[in-house]
N, C-alpha and C. Protein backbone atom coordinates (compact mmCIF):
# COMPACT_ATOMS: atom_id res chain seq x y z
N UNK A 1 -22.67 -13.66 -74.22
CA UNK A 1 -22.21 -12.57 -73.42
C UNK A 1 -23.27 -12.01 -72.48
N UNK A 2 -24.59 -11.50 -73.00
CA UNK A 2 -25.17 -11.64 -72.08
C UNK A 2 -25.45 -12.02 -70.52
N UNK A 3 -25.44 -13.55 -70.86
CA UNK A 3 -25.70 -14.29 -69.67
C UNK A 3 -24.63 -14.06 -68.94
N UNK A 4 -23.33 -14.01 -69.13
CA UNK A 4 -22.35 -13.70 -68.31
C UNK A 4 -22.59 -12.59 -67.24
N UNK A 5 -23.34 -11.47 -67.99
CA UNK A 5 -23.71 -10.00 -67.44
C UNK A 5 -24.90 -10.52 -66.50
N UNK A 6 -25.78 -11.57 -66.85
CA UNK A 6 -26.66 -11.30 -65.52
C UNK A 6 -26.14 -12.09 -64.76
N UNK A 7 -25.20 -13.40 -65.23
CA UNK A 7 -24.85 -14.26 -63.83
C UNK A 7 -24.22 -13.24 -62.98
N UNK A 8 -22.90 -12.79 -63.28
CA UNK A 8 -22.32 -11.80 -62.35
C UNK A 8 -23.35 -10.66 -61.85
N UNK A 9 -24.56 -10.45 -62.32
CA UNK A 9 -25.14 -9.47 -61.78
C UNK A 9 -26.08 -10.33 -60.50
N UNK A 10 -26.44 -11.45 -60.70
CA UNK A 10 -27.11 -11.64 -59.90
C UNK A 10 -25.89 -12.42 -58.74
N UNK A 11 -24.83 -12.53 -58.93
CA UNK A 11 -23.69 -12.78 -57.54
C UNK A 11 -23.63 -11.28 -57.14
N UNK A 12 -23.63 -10.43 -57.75
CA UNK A 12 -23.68 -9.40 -57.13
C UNK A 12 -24.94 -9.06 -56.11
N UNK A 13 -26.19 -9.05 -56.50
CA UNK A 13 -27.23 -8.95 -55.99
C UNK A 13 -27.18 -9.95 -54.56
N UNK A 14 -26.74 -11.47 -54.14
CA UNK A 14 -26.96 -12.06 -53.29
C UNK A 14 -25.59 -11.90 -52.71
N UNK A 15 -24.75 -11.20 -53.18
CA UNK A 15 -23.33 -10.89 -52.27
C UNK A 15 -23.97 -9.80 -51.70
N UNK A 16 -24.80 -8.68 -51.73
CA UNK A 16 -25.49 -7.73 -51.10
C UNK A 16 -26.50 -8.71 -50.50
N UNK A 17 -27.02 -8.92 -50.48
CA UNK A 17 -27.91 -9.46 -49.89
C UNK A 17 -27.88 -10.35 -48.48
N UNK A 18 -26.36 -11.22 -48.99
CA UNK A 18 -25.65 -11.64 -47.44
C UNK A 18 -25.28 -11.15 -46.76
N UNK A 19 -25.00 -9.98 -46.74
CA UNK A 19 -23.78 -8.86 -45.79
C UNK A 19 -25.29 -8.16 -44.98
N UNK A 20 -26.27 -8.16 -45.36
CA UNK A 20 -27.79 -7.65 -45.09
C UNK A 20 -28.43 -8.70 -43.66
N UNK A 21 -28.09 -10.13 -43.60
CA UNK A 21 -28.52 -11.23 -43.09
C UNK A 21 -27.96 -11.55 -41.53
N UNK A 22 -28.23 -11.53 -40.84
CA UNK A 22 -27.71 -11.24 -39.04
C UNK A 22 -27.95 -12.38 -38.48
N UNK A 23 -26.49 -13.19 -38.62
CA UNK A 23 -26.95 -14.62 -38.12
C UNK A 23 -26.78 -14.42 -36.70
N UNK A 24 -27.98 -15.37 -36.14
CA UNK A 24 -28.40 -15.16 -34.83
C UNK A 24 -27.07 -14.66 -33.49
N UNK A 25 -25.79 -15.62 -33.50
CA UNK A 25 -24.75 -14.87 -32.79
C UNK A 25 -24.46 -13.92 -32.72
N UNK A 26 -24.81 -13.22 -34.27
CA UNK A 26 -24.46 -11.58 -34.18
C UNK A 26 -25.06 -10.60 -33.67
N UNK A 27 -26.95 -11.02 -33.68
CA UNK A 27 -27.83 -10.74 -33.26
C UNK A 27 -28.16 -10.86 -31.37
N UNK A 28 -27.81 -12.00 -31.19
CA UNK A 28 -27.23 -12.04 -29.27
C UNK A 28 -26.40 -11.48 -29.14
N UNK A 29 -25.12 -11.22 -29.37
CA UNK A 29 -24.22 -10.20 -29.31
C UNK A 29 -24.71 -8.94 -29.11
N UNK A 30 -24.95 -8.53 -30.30
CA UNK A 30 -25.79 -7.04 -30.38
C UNK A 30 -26.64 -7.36 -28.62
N UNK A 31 -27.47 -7.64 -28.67
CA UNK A 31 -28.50 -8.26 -27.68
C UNK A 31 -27.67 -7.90 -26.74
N UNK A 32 -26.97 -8.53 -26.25
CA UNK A 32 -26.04 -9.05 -25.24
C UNK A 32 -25.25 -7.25 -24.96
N UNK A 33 -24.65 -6.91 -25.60
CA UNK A 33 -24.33 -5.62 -25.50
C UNK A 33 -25.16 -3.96 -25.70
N UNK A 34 -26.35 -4.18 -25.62
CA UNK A 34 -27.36 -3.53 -25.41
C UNK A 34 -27.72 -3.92 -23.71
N UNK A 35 -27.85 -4.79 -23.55
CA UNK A 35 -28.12 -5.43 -22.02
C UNK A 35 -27.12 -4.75 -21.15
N UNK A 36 -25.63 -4.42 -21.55
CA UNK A 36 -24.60 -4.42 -20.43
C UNK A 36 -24.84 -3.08 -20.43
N UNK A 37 -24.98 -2.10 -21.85
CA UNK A 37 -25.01 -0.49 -21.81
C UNK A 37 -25.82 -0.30 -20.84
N UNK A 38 -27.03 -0.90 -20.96
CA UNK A 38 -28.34 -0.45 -20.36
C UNK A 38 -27.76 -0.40 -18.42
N UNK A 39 -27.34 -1.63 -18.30
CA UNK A 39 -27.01 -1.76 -17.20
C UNK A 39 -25.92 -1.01 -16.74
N UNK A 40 -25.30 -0.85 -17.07
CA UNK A 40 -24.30 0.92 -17.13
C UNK A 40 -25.28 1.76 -16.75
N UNK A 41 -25.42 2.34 -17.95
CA UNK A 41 -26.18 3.96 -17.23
C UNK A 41 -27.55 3.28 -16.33
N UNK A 42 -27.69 2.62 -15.97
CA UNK A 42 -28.71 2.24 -14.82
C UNK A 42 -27.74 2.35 -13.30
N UNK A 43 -26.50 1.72 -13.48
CA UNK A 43 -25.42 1.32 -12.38
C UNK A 43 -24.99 3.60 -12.04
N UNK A 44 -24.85 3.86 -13.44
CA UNK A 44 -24.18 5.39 -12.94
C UNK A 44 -25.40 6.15 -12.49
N UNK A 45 -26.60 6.29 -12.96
CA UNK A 45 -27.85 6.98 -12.64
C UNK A 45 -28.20 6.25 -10.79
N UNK A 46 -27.80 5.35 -10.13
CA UNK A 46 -27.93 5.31 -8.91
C UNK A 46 -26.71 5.60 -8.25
N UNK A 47 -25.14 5.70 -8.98
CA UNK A 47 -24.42 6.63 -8.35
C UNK A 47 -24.71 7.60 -8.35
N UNK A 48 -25.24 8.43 -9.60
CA UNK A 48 -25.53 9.92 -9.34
C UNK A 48 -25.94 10.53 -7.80
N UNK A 49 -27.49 9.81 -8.12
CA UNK A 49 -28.40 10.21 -6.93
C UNK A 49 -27.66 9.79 -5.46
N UNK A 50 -26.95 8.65 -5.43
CA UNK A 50 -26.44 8.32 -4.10
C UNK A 50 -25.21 9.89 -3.86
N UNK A 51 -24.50 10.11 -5.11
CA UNK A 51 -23.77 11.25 -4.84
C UNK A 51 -24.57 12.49 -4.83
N UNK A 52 -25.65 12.58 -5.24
CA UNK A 52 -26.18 13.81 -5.13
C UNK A 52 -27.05 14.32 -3.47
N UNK A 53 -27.40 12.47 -3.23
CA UNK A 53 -28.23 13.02 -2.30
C UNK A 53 -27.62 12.83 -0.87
N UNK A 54 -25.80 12.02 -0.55
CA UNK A 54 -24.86 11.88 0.52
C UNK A 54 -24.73 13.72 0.27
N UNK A 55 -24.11 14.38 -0.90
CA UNK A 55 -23.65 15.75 -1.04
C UNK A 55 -24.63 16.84 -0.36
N UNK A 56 -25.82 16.38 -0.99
CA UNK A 56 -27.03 17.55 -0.34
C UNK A 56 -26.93 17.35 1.76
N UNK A 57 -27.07 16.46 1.75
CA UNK A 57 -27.01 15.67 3.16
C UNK A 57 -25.93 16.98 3.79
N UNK A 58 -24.86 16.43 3.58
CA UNK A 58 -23.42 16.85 3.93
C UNK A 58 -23.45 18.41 4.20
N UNK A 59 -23.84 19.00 2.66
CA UNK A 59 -24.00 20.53 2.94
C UNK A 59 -24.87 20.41 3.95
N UNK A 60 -26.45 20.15 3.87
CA UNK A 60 -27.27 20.55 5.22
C UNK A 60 -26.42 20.68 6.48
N UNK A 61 -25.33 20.00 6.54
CA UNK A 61 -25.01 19.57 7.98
C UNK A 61 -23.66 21.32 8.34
N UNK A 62 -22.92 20.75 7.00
CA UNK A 62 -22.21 21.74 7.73
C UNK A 62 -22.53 23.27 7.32
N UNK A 63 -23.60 23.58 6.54
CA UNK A 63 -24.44 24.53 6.68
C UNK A 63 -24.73 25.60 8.42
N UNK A 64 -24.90 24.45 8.84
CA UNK A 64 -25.05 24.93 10.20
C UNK A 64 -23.57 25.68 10.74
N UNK A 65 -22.89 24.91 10.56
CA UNK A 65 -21.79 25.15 11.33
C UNK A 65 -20.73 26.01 10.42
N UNK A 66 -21.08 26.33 9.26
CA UNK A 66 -19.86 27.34 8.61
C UNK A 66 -19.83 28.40 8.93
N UNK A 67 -20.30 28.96 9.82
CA UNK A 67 -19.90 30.37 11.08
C UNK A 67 -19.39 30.48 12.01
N UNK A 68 -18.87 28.72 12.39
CA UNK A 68 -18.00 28.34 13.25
C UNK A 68 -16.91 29.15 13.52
N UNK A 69 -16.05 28.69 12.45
CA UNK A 69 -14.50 29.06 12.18
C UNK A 69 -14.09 29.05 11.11
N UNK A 70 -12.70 29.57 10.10
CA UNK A 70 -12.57 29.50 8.91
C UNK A 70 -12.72 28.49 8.22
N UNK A 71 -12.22 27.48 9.25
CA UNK A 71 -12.35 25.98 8.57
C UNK A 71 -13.43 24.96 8.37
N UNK A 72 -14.55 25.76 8.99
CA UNK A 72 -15.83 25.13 8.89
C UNK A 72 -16.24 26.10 7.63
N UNK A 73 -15.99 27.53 7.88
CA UNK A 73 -16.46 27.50 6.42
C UNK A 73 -16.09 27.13 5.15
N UNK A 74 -14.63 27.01 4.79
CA UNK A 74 -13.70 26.50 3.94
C UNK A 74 -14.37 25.02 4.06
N UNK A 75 -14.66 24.50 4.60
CA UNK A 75 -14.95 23.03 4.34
C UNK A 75 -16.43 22.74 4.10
N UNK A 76 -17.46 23.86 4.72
CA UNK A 76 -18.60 24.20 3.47
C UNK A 76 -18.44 24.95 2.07
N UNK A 77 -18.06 25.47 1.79
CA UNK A 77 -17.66 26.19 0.33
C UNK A 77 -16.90 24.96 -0.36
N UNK A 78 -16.24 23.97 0.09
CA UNK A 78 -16.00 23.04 -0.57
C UNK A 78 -16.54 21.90 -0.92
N UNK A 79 -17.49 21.50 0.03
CA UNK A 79 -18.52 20.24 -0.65
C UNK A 79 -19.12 21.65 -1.36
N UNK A 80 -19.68 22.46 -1.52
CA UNK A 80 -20.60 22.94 -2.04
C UNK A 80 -19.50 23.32 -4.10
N UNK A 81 -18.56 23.58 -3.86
CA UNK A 81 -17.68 23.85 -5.32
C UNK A 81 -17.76 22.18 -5.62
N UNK A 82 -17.84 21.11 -5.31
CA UNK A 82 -17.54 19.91 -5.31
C UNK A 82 -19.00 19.34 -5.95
N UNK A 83 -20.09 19.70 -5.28
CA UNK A 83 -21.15 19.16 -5.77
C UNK A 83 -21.47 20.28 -6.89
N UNK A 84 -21.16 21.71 -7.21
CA UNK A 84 -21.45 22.34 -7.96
C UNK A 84 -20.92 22.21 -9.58
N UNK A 85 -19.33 21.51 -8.96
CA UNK A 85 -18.50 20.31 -10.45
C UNK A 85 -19.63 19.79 -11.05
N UNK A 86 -19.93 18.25 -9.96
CA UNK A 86 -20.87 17.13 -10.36
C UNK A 86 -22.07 17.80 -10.97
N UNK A 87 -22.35 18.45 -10.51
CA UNK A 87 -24.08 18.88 -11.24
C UNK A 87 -23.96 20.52 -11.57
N UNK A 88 -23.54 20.85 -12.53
CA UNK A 88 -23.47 22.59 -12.73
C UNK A 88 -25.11 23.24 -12.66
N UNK A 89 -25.88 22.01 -12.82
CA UNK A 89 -27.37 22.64 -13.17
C UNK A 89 -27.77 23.66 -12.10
N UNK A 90 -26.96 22.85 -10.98
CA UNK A 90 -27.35 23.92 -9.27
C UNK A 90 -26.75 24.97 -8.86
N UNK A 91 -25.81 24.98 -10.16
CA UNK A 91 -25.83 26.67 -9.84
C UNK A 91 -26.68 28.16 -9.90
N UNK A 92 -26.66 28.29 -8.56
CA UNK A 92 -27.71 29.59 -8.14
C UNK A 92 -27.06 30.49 -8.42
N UNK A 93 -25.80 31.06 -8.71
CA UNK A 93 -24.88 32.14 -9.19
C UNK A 93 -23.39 32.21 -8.03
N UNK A 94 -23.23 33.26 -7.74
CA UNK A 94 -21.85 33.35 -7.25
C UNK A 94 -22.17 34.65 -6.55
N UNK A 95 -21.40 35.08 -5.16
CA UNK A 95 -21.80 35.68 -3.99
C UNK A 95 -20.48 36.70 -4.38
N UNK A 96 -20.14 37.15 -3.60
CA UNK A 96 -19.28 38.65 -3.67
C UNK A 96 -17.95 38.33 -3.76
N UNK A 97 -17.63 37.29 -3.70
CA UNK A 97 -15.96 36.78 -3.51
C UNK A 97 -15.98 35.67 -4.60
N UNK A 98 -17.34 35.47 -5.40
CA UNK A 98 -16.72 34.10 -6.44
C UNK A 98 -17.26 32.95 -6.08
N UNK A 99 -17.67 32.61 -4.73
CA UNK A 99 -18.17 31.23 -4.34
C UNK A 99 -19.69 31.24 -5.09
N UNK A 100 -19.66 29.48 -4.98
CA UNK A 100 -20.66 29.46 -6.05
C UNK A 100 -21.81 29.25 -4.74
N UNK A 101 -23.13 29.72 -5.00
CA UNK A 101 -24.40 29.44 -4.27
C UNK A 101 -25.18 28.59 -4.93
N UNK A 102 -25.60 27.87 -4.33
CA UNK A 102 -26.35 26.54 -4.89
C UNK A 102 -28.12 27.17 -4.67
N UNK A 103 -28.56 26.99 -6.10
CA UNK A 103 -29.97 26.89 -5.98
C UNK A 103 -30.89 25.77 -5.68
N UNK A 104 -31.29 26.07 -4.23
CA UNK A 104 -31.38 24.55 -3.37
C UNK A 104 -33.46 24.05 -3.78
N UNK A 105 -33.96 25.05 -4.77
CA UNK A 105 -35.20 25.05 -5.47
C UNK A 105 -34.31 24.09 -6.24
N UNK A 106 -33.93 24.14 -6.88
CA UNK A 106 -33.79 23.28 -8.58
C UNK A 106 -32.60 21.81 -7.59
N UNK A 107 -31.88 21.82 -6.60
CA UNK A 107 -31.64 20.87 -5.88
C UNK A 107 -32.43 19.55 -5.78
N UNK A 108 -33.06 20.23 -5.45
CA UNK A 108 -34.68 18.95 -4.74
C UNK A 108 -35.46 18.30 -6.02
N UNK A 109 -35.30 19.30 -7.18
CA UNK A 109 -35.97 18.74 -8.38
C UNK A 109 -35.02 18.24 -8.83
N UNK A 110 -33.76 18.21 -9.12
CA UNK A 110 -32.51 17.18 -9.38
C UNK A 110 -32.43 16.31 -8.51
N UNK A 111 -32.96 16.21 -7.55
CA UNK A 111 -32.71 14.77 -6.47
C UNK A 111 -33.66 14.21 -6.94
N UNK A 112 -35.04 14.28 -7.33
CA UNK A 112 -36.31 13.92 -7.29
C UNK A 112 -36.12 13.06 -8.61
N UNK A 113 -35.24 13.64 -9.93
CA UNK A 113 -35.25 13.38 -11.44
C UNK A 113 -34.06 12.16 -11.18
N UNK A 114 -32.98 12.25 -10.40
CA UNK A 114 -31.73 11.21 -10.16
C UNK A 114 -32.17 10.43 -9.71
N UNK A 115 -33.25 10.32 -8.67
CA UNK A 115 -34.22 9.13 -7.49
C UNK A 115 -34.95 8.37 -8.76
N UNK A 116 -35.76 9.00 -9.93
CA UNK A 116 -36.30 8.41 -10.72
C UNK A 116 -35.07 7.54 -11.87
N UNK A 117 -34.55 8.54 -12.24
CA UNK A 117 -33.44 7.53 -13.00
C UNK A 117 -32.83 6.41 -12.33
N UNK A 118 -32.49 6.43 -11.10
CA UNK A 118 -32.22 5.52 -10.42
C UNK A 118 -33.03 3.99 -10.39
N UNK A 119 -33.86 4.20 -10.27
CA UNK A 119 -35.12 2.98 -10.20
C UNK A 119 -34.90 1.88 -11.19
């Protein structure tokens, strides 16, 4: 009786022991899907910055011109609620009516940190 108790103990021991063992396919796999993640957030970290830094662009521009007419300003207050979605970090607070103001200090250091992730 004994021996019965250690044979089954030691199928037990190398039935643990196989489930432990990463035959190489499983191991390229793994591999292989570490490679594609990586390449993901590498692929979205240069959308970011391309969206962060076409958005910054855009405001500069119609910056100028949202004293135009209503619709120049309505169409600055809107890239600016638009890029303020994408990145909440740039929010500088909110002006007398609710619109959000972008803190264009911490802007440039979010372009600078997205330019590096990007790389």
């Amino acid at each position: 009786m004994p021996w019965m108790a250690i044979i089954t103990g030691l199928f037990a021991v190398i039935n643990g022991i196989s489930t432990l063992i990463v035959t190489p396919e499983e191991k390229i796999k793994e591999l292989e899907d570490r490679a594609e993640e990586l390449n993901n957030k590498a692929k979205e970290a240069k959308a970011n910055y391309r969206t962060l830094d076409n958005s910054i662009k855009k405001i500069d521009e119609l910056k100028e011109k949202r004293y135009e007419s209503a619709e120049a300003t309505e169409e600055y207050q809107n890239a600016v609620d638009e890029l303020a979605e994408k990145f909440p970090q740039l929010i500088g607070g909110f002006d007398e009516a609710g619109n959000v103001i972008l803190d264009t200090t911490n802007a440039e250091k979010v372009l600078a940190e997205a330019r590096e992730k990007s790389k």
